[in-house]
Protein backbone atom coordinates (compact mmCIF):
# COMPACT_ATOMS: atom_id res chain seq x y z
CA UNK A 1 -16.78 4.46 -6.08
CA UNK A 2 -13.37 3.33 -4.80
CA UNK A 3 -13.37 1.60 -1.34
CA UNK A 4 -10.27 3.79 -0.58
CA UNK A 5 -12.75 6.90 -0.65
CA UNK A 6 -14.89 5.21 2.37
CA UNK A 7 -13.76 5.73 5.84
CA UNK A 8 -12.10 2.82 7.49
CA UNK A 9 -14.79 2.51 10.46
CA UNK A 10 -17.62 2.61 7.92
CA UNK A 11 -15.45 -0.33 6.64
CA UNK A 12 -15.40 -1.64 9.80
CA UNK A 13 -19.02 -1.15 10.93
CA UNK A 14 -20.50 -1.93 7.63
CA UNK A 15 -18.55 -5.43 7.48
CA UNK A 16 -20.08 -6.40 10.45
CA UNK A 17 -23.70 -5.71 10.06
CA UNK A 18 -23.45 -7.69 6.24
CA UNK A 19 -21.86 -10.18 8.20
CA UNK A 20 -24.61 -10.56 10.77
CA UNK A 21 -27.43 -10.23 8.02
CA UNK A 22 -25.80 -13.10 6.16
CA UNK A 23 -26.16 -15.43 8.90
CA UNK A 24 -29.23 -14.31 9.78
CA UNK A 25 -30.83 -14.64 6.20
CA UNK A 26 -29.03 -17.68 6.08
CA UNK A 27 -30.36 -19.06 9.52
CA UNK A 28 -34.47 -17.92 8.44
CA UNK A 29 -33.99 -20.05 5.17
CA UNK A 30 -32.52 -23.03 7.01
CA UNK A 31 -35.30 -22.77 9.61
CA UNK A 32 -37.65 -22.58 7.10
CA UNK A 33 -36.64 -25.57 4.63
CA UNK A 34 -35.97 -27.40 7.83
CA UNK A 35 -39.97 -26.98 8.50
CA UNK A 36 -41.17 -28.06 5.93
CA UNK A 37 -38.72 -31.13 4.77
CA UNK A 38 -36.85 -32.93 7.40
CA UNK A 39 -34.69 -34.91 4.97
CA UNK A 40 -32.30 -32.53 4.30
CA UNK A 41 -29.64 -33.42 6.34
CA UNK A 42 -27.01 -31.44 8.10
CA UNK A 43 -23.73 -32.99 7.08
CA UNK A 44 -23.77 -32.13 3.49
CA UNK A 45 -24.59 -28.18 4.26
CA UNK A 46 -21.62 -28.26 6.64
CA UNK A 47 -19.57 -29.58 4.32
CA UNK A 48 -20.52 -27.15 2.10
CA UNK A 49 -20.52 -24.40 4.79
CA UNK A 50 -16.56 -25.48 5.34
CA UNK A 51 -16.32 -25.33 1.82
CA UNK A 52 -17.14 -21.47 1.07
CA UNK A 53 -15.66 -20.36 4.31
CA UNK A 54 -12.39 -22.12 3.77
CA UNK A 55 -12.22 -20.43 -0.28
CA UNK A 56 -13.46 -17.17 1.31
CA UNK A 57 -10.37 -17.55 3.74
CA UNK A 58 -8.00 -17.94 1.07
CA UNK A 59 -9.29 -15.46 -1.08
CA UNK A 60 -8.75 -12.87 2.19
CA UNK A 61 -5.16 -14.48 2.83
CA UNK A 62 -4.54 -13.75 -0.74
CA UNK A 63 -5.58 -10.23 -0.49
CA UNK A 64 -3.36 -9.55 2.81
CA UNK A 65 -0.66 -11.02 0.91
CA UNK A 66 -0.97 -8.49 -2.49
CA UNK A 67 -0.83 -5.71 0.05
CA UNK A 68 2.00 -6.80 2.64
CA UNK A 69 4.16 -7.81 -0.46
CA UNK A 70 3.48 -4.07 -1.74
CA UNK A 71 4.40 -2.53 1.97
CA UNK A 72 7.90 -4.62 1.56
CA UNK A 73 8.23 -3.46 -2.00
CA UNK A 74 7.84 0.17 -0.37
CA UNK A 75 10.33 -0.46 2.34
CA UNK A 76 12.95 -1.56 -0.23
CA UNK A 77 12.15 1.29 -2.99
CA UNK A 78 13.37 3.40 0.31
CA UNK A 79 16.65 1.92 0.74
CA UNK A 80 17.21 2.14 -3.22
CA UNK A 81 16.45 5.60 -3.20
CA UNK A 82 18.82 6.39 -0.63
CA UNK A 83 21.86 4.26 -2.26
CA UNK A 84 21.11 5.28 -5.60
CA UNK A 85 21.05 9.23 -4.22
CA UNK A 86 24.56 8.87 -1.95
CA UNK A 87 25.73 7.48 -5.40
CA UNK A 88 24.56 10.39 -7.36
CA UNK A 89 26.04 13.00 -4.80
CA UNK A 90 29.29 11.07 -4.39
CA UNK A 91 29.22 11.11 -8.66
CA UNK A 92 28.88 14.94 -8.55
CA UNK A 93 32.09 15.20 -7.03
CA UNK A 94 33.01 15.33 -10.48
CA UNK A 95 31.41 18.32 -11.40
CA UNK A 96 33.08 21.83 -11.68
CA UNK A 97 33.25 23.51 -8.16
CA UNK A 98 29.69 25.90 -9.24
CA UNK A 99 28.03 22.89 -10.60
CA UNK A 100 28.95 20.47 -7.89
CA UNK A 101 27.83 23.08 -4.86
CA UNK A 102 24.34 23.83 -6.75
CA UNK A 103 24.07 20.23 -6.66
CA UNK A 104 24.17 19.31 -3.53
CA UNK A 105 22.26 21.77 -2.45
CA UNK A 106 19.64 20.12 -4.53
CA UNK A 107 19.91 16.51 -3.77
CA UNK A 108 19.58 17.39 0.02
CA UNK A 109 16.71 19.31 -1.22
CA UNK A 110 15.40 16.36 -3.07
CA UNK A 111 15.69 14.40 0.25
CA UNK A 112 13.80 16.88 2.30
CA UNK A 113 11.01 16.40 -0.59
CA UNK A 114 11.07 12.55 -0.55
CA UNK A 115 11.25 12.22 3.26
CA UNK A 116 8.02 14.91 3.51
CA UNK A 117 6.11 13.21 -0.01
CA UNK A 118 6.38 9.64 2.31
CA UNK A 119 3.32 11.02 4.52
CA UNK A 120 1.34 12.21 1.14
CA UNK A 121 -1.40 10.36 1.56
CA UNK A 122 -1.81 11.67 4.59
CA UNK A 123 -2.15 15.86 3.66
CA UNK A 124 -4.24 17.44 1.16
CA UNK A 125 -4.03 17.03 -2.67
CA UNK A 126 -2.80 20.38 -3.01
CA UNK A 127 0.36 19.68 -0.97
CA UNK A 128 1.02 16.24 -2.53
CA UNK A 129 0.82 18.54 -6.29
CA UNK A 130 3.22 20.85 -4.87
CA UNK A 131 5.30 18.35 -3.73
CA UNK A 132 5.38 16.04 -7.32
CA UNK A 133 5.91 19.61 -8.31
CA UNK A 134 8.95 20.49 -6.36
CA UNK A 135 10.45 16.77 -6.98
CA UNK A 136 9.95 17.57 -10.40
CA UNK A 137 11.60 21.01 -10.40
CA UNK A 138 15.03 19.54 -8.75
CA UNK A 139 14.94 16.54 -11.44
CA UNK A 140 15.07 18.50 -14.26
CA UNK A 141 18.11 21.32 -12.95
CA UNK A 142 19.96 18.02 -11.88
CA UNK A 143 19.57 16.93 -15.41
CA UNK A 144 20.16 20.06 -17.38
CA UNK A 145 23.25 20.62 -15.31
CA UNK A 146 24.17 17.12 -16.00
CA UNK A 147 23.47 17.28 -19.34
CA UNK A 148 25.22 20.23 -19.97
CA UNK A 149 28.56 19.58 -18.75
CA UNK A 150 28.73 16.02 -20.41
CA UNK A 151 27.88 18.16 -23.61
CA UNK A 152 31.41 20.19 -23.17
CA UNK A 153 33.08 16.17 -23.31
CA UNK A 154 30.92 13.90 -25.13
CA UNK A 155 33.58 10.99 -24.23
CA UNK A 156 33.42 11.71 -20.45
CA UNK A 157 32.78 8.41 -19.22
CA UNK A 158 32.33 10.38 -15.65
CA UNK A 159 29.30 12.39 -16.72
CA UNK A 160 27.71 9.27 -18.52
CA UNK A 161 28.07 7.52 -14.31
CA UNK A 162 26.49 10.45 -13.34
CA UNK A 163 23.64 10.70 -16.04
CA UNK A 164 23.04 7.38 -15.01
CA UNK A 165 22.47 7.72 -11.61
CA UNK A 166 20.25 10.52 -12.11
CA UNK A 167 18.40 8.20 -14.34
CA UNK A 168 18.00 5.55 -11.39
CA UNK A 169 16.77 7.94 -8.81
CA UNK A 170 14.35 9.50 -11.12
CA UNK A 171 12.86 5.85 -12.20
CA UNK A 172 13.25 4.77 -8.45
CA UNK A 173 10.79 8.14 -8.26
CA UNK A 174 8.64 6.91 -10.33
CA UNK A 175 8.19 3.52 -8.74
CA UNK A 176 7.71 4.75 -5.40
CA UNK A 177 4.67 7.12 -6.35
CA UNK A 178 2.86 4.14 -8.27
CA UNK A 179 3.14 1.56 -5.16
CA UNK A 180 2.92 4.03 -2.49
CA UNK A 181 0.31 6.30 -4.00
CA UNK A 182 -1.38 4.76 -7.31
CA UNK A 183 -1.45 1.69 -6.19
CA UNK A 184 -4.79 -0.14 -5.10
CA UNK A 185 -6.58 -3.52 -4.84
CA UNK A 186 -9.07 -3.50 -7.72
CA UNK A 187 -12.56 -3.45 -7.09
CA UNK A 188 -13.85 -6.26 -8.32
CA UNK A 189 -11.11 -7.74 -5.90
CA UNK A 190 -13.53 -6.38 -2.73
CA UNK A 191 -16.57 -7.38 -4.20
CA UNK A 192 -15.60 -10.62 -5.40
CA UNK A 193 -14.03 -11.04 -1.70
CA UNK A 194 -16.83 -9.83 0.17
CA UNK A 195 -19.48 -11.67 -2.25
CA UNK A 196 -17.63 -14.93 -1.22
CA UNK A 197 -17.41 -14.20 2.26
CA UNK A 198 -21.51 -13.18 3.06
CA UNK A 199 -22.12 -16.53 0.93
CA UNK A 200 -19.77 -18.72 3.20
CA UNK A 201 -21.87 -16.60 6.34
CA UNK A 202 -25.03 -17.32 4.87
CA UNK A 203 -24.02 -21.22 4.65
CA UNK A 204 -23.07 -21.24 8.29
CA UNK A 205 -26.20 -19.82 9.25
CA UNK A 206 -28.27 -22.37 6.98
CA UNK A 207 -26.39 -24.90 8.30
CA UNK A 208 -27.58 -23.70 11.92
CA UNK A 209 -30.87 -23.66 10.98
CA UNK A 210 -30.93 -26.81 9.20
CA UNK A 211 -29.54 -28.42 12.51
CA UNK A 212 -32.86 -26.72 13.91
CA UNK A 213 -30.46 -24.91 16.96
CA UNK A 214 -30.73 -21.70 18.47
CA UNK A 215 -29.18 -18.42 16.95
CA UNK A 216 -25.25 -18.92 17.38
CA UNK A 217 -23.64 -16.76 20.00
CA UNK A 218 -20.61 -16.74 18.57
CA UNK A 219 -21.47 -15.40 15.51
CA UNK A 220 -20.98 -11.71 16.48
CA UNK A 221 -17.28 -12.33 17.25
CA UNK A 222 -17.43 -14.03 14.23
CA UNK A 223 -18.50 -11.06 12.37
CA UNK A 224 -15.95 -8.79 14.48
CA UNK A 225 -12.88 -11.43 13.76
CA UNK A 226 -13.81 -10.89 9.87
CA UNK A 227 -14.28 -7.37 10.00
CA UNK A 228 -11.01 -6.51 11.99
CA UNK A 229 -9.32 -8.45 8.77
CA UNK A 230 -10.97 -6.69 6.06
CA UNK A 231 -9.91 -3.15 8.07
CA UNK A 232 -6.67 -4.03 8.09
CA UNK A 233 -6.46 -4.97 4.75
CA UNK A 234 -8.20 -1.93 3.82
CA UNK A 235 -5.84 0.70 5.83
CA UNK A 236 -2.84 -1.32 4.06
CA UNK A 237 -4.10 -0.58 0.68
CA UNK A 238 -4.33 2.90 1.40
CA UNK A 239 -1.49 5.59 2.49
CA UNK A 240 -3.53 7.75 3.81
CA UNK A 241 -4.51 5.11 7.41
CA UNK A 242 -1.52 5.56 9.60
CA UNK A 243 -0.77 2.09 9.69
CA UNK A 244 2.38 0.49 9.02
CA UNK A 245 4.04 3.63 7.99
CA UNK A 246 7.29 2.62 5.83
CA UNK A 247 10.33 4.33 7.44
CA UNK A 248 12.26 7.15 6.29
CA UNK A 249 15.53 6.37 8.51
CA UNK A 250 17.41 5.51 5.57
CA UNK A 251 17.31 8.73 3.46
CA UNK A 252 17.42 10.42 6.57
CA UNK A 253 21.24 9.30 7.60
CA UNK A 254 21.69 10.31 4.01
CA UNK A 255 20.85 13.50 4.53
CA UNK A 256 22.69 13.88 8.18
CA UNK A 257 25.89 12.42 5.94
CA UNK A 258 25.40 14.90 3.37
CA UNK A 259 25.45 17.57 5.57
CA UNK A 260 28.23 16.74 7.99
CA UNK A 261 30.41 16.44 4.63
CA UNK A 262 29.54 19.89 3.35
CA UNK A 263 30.50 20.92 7.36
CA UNK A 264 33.89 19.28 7.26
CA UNK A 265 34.38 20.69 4.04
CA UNK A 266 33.69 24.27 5.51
């Protein structure tokens, strides 16, 4: 099972109390090898205490990394959308007077699409099908239009522009559904990173009861420190969490340019 398909407070809850039992199992076991041999010292279990908690916090900063590099790559797919669709529009200028109305029609369309299939994760599979549907639907008229007037001049370097344009926002497409939708931190990623993370725990708590001290207090903000972490990183991987939501605002101005052109041109 995915971690995606688990609610982010089960995340959240369930971090904490493996958290807590790692320090705890770790704590018994110190207390107990601590009763029956005295000569195992403190200072090496420390060190290697420090040791797994300081790889188990670069493995996490690693992880955050992956997924705030993928929310910038998401931000910037946004802006390339937009440029490479005012490019395409601008292009279609170029197309006769039936041809070029039709298609602006259906790039603002297209925008209306994009700007709602942002929020997919967010609505029901159905919707997200009918909207790779819809995008789908306006790619191929834009083409088959395209492709049929550079057919009546097979030397029109103005048509092969516009082809290519359309050939950018449809790969830009493309790109934007695999980081924003496809995309996810493996699984073996989590488990490795949560396998490191209970054994650096578990070393802290040995260490405690090696020491022969009293439970740590701190260890349940511990636990809710590492926890609050691992949600975030989970609701980051996922577009379906509500946070960081990448903005919209430049393919919306598109649009609001499109159509106060088509009203000056009235």
């Amino acid at each position: 099972m995915r971690i995606d398909a688990v609610p982010i407070w089960i995340i959240f809850a369930v971090t904490i109390v493996l958290i807590m039992v790692a320090i705890e199992a770790g704590y018994r076991v110190g207390r107990a090898r601590h009763r029956r041999s005295e000569k195992e010292k403190e200072a090496p279990a420390s060190a290697i205490a420090g040791a797994v908690l300081g790889l188990a916090a670069f493995m996490l900063a690693f992880t955050f990394d992956i997924v705030m590099e993928r929310q910038a790559a998401k931000r910037e797919l946004v802006r390339e959308e937009a440029i490479a669709i005012r490019t395409g529009w601008q292009r279609s200028d170029f197309l006769p007077e039936t041809d070029r109305a039709e298609a602006t029609a259906l790039l603002r369309q297209y925008i209306d699409v994009r700007v709602t299939f942002a929020g997919a994760g967010s609505i029901e599979p159905e919707q997200v099908k009918r909207l790779q549907s819809e995008t789908q639907r306006i790619q191929d008229r834009l083409w088959n239009m395209a492709v049929a007037n550079a057919r009546k001049d097979m030397n029109s370097d103005v048509a092969a522009l516009y082809i290519d344009s359309l050939n950018e926002v449809t790969g830009i497409h493309i790109l934007r559904v695999a980081l924003g939708i496809q995309a996810r931190l493996p699984t073996v990623n989590w488990l490795v990173l949560y396998g490191i993370t209970m054994l650096g725990m578990a070393s802290l708590g040995y260490q405690t009861g090696i020491a022969d001290s009293k439970r740590l207090l701190a260890s349940p903000m511990l636990a809710v420190s590492f926890a609050l972490v691992f949600t975030l990183v989970a609701s980051l991987d996922r577009p379906d969490s509500g946070i960081r939501d990448v903005p919209q605002q430049p393919l919306i101005d598109l649009r609001d340019s499109i159509a106060a052109a088509e009203g000056r041109a009235e």
